[in-house]
Protein backbone atom coordinates (compact mmCIF):
# COMPACT_ATOMS: atom_id res chain seq x y z
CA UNK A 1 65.71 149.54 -10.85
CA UNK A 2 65.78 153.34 -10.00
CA UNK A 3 65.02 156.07 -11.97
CA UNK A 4 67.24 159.58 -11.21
CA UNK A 5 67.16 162.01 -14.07
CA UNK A 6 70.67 163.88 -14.53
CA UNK A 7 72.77 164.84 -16.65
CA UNK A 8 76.51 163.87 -15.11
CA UNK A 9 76.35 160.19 -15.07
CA UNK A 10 79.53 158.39 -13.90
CA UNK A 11 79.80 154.48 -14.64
CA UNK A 12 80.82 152.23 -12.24
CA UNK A 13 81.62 148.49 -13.05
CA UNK A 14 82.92 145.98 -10.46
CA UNK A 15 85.45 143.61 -11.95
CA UNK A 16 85.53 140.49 -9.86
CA UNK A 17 85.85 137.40 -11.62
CA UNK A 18 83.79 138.84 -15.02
CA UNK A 19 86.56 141.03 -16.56
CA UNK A 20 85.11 139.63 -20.36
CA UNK A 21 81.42 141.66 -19.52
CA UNK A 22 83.36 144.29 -17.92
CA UNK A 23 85.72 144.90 -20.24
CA UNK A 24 83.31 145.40 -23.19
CA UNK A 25 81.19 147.39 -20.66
CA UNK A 26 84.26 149.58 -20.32
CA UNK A 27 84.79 149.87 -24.37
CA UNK A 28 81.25 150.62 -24.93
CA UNK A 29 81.09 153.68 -22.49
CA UNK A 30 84.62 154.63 -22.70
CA UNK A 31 83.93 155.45 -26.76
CA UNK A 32 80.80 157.41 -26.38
CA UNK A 33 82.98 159.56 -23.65
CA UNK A 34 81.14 158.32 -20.68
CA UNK A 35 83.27 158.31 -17.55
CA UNK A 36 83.83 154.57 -16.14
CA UNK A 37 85.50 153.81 -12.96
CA UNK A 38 86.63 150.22 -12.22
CA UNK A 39 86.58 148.69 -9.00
CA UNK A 40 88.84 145.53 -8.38
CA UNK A 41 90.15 143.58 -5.32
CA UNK A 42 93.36 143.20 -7.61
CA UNK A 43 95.43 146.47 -8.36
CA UNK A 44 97.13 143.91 -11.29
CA UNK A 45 93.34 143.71 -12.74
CA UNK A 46 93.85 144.00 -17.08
CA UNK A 47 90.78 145.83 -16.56
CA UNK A 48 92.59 148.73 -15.15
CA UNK A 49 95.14 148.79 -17.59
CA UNK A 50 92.13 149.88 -20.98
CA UNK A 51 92.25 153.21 -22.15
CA UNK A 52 88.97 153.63 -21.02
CA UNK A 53 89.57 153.19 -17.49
CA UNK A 54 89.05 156.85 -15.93
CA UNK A 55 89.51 155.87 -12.24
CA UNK A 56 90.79 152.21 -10.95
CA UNK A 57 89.83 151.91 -7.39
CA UNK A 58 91.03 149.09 -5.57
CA UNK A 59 88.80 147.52 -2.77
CA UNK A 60 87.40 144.58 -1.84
CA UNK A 61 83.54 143.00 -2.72
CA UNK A 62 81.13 143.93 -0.25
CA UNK A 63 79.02 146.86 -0.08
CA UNK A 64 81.11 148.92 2.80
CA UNK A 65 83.19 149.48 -0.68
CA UNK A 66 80.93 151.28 -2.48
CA UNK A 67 79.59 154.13 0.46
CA UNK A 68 81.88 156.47 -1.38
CA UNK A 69 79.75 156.54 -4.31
CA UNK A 70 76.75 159.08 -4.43
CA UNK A 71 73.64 159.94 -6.69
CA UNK A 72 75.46 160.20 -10.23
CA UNK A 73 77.02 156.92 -9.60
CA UNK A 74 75.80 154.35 -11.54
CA UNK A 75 76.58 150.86 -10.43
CA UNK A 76 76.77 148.05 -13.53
CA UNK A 77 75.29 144.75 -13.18
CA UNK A 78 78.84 142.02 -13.55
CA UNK A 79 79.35 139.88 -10.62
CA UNK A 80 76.38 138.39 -9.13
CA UNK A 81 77.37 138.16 -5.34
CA UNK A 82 78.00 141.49 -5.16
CA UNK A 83 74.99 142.62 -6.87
CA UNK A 84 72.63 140.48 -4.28
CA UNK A 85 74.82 141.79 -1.56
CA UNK A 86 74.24 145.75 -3.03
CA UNK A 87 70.91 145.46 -3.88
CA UNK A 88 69.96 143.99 -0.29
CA UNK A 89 72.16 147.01 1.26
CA UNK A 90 70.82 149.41 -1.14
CA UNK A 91 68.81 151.54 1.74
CA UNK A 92 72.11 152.89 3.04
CA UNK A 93 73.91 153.49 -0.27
CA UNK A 94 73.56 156.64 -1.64
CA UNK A 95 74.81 155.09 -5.78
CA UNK A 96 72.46 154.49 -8.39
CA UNK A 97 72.00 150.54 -8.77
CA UNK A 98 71.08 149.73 -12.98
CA UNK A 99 69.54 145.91 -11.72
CA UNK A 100 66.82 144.86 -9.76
CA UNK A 101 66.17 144.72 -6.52
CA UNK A 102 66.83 141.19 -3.58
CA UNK A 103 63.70 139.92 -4.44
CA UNK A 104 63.80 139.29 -8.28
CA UNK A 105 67.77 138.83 -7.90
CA UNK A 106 67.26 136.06 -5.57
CA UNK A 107 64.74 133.83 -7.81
CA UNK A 108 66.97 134.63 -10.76
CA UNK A 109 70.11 133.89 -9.29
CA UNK A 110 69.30 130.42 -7.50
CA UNK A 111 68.63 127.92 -10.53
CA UNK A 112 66.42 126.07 -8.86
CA UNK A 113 63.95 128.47 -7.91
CA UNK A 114 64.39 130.08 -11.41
CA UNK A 115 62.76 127.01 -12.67
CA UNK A 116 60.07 126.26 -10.34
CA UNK A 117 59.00 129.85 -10.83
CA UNK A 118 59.22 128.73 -15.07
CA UNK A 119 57.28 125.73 -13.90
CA UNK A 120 54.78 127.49 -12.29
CA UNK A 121 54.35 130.53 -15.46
CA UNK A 122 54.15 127.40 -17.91
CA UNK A 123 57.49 128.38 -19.61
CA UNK A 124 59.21 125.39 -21.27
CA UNK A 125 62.23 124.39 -18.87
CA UNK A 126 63.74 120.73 -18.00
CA UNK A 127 62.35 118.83 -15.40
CA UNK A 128 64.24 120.04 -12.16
CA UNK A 129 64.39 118.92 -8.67
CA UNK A 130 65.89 121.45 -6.07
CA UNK A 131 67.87 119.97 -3.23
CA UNK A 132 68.26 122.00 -0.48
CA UNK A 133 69.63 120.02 2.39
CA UNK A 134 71.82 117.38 2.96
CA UNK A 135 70.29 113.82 2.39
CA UNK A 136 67.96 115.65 -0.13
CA UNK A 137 68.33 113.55 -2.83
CA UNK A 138 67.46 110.02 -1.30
CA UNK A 139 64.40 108.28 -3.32
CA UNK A 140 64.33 111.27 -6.29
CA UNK A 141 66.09 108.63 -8.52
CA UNK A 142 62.67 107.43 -9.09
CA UNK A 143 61.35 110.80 -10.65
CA UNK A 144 63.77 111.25 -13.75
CA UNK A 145 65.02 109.74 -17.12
CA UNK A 146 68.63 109.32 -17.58
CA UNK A 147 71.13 110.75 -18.29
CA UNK A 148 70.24 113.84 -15.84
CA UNK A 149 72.81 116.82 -14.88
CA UNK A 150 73.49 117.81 -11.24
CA UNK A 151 74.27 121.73 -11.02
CA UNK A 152 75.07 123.70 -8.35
CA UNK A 153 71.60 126.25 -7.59
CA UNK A 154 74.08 129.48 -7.51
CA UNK A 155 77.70 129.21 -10.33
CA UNK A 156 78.44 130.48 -13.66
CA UNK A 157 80.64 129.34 -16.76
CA UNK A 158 79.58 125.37 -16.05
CA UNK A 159 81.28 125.17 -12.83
CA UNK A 160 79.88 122.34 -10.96
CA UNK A 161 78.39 120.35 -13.87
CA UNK A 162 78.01 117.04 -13.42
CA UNK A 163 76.11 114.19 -16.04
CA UNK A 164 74.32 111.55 -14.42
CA UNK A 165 74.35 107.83 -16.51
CA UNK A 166 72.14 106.19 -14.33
CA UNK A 167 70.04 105.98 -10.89
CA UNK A 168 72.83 104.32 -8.96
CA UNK A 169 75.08 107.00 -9.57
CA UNK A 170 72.86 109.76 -8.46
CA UNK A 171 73.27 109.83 -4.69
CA UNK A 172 76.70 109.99 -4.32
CA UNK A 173 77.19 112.75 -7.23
CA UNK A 174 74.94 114.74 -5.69
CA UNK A 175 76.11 114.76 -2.05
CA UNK A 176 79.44 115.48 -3.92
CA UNK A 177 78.25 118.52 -5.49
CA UNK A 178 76.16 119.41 -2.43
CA UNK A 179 79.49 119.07 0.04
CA UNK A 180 81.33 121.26 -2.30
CA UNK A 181 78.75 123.85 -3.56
CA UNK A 182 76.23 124.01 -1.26
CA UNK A 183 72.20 123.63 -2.81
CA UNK A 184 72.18 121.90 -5.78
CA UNK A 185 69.55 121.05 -8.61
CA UNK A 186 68.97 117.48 -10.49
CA UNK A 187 67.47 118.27 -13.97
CA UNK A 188 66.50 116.48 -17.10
CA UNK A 189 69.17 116.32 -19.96
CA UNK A 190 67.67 117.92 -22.84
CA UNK A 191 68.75 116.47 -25.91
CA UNK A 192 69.69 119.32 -28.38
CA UNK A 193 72.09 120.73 -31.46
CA UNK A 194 71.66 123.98 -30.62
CA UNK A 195 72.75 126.91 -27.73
CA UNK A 196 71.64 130.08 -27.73
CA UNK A 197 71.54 132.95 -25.38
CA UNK A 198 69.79 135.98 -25.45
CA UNK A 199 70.11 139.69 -23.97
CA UNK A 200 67.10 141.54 -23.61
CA UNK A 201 66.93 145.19 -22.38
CA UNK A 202 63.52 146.04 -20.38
CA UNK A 203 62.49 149.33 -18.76
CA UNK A 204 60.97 149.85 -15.57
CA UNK A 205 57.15 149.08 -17.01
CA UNK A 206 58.66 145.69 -18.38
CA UNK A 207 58.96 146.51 -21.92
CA UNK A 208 61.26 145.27 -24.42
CA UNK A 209 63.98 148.15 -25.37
CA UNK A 210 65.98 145.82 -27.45
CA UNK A 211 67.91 142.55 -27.57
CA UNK A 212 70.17 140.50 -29.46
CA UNK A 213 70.31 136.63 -29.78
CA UNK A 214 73.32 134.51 -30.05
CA UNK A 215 74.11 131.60 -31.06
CA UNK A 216 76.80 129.40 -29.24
CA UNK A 217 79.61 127.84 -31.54
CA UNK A 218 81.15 126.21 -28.97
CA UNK A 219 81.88 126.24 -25.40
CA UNK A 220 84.50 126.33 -22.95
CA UNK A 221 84.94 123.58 -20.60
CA UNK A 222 83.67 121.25 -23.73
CA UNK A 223 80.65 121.11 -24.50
CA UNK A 224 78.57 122.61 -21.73
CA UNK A 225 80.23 125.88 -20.28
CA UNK A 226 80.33 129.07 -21.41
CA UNK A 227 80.22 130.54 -24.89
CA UNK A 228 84.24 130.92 -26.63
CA UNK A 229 82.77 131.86 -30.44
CA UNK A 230 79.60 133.27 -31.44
CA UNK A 231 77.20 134.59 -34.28
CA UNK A 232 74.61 136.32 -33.87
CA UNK A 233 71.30 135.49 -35.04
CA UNK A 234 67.85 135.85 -35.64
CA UNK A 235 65.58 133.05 -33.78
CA UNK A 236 62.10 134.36 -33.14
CA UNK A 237 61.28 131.63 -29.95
CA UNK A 238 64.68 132.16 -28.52
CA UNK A 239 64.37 135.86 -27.85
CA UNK A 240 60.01 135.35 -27.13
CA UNK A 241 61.48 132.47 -24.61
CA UNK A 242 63.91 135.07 -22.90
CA UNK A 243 61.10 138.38 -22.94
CA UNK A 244 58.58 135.49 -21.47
CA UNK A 245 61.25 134.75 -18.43
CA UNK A 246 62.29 138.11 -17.61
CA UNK A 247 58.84 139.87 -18.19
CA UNK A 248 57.20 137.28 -15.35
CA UNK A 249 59.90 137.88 -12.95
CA UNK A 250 59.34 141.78 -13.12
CA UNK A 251 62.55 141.84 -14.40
CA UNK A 252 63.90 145.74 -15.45
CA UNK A 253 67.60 146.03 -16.85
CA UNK A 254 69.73 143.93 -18.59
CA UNK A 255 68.98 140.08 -18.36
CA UNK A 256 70.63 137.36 -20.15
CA UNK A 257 68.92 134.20 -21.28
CA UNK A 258 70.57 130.55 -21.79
CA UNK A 259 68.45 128.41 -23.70
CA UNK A 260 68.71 124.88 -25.98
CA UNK A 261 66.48 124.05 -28.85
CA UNK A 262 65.32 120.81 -27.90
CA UNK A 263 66.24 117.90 -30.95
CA UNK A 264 62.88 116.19 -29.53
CA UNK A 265 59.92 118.96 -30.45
CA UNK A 266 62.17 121.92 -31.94
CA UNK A 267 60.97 123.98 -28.82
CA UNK A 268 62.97 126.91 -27.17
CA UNK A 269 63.87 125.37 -23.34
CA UNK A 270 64.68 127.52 -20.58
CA UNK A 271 68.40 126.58 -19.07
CA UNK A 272 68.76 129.57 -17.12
CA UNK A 273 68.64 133.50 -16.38
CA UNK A 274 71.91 135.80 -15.83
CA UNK A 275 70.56 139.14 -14.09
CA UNK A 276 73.81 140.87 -15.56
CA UNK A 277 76.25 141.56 -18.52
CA UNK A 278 77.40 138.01 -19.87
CA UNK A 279 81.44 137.63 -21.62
CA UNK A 280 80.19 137.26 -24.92
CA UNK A 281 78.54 140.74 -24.87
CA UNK A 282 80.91 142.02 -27.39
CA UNK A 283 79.42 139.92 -30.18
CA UNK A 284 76.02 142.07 -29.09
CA UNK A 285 77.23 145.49 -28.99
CA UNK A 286 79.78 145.24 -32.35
CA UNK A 287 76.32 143.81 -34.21
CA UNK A 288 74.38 147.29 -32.77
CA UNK A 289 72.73 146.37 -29.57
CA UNK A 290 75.07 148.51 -27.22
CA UNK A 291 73.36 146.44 -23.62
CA UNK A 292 76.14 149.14 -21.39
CA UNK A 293 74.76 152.69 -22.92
CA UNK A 294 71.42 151.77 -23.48
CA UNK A 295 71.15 150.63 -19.80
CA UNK A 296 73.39 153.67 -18.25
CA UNK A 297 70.70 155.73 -20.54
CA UNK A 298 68.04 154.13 -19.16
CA UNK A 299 69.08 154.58 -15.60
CA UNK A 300 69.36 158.39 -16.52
CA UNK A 301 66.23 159.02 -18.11
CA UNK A 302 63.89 156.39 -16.74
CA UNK A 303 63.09 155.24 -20.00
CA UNK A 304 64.82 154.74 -23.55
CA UNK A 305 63.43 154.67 -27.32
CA UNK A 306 63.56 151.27 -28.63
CA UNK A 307 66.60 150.14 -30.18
CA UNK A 308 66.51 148.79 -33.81
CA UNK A 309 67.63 145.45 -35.25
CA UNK A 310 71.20 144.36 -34.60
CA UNK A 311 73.17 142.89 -37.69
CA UNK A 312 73.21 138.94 -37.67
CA UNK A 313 75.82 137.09 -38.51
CA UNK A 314 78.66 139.17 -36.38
CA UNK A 315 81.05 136.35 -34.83
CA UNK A 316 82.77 137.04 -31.86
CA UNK A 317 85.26 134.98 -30.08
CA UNK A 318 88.11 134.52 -27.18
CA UNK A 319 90.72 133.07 -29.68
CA UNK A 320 93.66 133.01 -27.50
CA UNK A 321 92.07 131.28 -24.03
CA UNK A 322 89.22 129.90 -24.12
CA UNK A 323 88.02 128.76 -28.23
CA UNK A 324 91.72 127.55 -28.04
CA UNK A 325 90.85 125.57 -25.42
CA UNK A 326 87.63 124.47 -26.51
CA UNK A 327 89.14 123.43 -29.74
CA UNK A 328 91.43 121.15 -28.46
CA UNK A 329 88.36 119.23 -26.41
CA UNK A 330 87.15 118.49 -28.88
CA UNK A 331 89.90 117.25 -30.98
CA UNK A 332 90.18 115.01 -27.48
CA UNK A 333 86.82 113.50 -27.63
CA UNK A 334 85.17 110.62 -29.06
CA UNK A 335 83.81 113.09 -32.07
CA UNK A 336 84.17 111.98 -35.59
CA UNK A 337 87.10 112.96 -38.07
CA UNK A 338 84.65 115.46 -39.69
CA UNK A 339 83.70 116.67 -36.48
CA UNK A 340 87.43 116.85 -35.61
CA UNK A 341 88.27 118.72 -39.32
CA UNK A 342 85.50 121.15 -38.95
CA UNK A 343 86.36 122.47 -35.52
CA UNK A 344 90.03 123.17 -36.52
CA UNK A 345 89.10 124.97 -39.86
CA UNK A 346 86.65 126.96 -38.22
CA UNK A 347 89.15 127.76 -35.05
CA UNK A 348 91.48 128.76 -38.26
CA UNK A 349 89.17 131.18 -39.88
CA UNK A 350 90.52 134.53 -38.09
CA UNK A 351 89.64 136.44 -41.69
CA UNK A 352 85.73 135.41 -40.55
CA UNK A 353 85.85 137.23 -37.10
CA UNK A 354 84.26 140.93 -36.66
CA UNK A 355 85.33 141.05 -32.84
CA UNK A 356 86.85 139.59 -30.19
CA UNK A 357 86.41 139.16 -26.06
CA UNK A 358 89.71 140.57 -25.02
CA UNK A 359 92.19 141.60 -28.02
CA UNK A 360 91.17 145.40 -29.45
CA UNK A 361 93.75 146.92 -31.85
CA UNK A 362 92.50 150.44 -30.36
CA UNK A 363 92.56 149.75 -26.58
CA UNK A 364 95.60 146.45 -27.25
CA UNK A 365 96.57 146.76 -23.27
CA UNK A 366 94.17 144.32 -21.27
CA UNK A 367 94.73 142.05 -24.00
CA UNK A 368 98.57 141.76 -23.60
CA UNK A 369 98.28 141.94 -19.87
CA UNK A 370 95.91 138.82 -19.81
CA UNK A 371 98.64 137.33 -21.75
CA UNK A 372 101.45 138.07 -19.92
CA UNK A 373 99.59 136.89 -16.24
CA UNK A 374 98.90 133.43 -17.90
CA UNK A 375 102.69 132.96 -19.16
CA UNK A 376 103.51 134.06 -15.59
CA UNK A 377 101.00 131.24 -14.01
CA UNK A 378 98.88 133.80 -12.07
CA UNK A 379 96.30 132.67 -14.14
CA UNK A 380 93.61 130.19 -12.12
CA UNK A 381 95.28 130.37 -9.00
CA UNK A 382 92.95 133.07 -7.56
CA UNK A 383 89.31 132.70 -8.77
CA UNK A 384 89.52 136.13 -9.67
CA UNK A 385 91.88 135.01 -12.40
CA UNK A 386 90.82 131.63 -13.83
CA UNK A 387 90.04 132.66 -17.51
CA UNK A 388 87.73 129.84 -17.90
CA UNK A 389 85.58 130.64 -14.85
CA UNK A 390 85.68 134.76 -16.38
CA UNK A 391 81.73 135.38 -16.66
């Protein structure tokens, strides 16, 4: 990540499918009176309509839409493809870039070189087997325990997710998530209570500059996609899991860390690594650790002082789309009645919430926007919209 010391910084965050991260990217800088631009393929983005928003700029994803920005520009890490595609074009862009560059992008990005390179650093991670090309799969049925999960190597928000009962099942999943997603990874099934995921701020020498650990409520497609309700937490292995990671890629920025506390040993395990802001940053910055204007003051100063504790015990949540969604799973599954009881009580308890994703009494516009484009169905026919598939 570059280091440019002035003193007119302008934000710059690319809403393309992640309009959670970006919107509490926007929030954070817009209240300490930094200047934020948005840039959207969508002029009806909900982005565009926050209070924070100082210039919408509509344009498509790819790097040719970004030559307008120069040295006080400051690009913020949301949507991965773009990011790989700017950081890879980065020699003819004049903008400041606040993620790394193609080469530790690429082995974070692609799960299954994310965990060979764990593998290979000794960090705890499910077994994983990387398939690359068609046919890949035949005779790795052999190498696993069941159940296993077939992933897509490049996705977010559990798209592509597939369990695995048994070795006669395994082929022909995976050449189904192969024909549709391209690369794909067969890993071990880790056996756990417990989500987490961590964000972890590190300067250009590697170093810690604070982080914030949170623990997942529940999830969004049920019960493996992304985070709908939050706390945040304490959990000393979690966070020394996610500084391990990101400290042996050279990592510098703002990384995000998915990990499981496995039932088996009690061990942190490595699920994977989000170069970026994640949706449930909100819960982060409303408990102290502001990820946006630490790493916009980083990228201005080349370093920052480290940032203190954040409060535990701050629970965030998307109420109206996705935890109401989740919810409902799970009153569908094959849970128990308690199971059943709790979920609704706890989806109930609005009195216990200190923030949420979208809804902010003080900036109430994206919220009723996101709204009214769901009522209207505009909602998940364009990628760009699909709430559940929102980073």
């Amino acid at each position: 990540m570059p280091y440019h010391d002035t003193s007119a910084i302008t934000a710059v965050i690319p809403e393309y499918g992640g309009r959670f991260a970006a919107l509490a990217a926007l929030r954070s800088l817009g209240r300490r009176q930094v200047p934020v631009t948005v840039v959207c393929g969508d002029g009806a983005s909900p982005v565009f309509s926050s209070r924070y928003c100082t210039k919408p700029v509509v344009a498509p994803p790819v790097p040719d839409s970004f030559t307008a920005f120069g040295r006080n520009d400051v690009i913020l890490p949301v949507e991965e493809d773009l990011m790989l595609a700017l950081a890879r074009s980065a020699p003819r862009l004049s903008c400041l870039m606040a993620f790394p560059g193609p080469d530790v992008l690429e082995t974070a990005l692609d799960k299954g070189r994310c965990m060979e390179h764990a593998e290979r650093q000794g960090i705890a991670s499910p077994a994983t087997a990387a398939i690359r090309e068609s046919g890949g799969w035949e005779g790795i049925e052999r190498d696993f325990d069941y159940p296993v999960i077939v992933r897509p190597c490049r996705g977010t928000a559990g798209r592509g997710v597939v369990d695995v009962a048994s070795p006669e099942m395994l082929a022909s999943t995976c050449a189904r998530v192969f024909d549709r997603f391209g690369p794909c990874i067969v890993q071990e099934k880790i056996p756990f209570s417990e989500k987490y995921t961590a964000g972890v701020l590190l300067n250009n020498d590697g170093h810690v500059r604070g982080e914030c650990v949170l623990k997942e409520v529940r999830n969004h497609p049920y019960p493996s996609g992304q985070a709908c309700c939050v706390v945040t937490v304490r959990h000393r292995k979690v966070a020394a899991l996610a500084e391990e990671i990101l400290q042996s890629l050279g990592f510098s920025g703002i990384g995000n860390v998915d990990c499981v506390i496995d039932r088996r040993t009690g061990q942190a395990v490595l699920l994977e690594v989000n170069p970026r802001f994640w949706g449930s940053m909100q819960a982060a910055i409303t408990a102290g650790f502001d990820a946006p204007h630490l790493l916009v003051q980083l990228v201005r100063n080349g370093d920052v002082a480290p940032a203190g504790d954040c409060r535990t015990g701050v629970r965030c949540r998307n109420v109206i789309f996705n935890d109401a969604r989740a919810c409902a799973a799970v009153l569908r599954s094959r849970g128990s009645l308690f199971l059943k009881i709790q979920a609704c009580a706890d989806f109930l308890s609005l009195q216990r919430d200190d923030a949420w994703y979208v809804f902010d009494p003080h900036d109430p516009r994206p919220f009723f926007s996101m709204v009214a484009q769901y009522l209207q169905g505009n909602v998940g026919k364009d990628r760009r919209w699909d709430i559940s598939r929102s980073n």
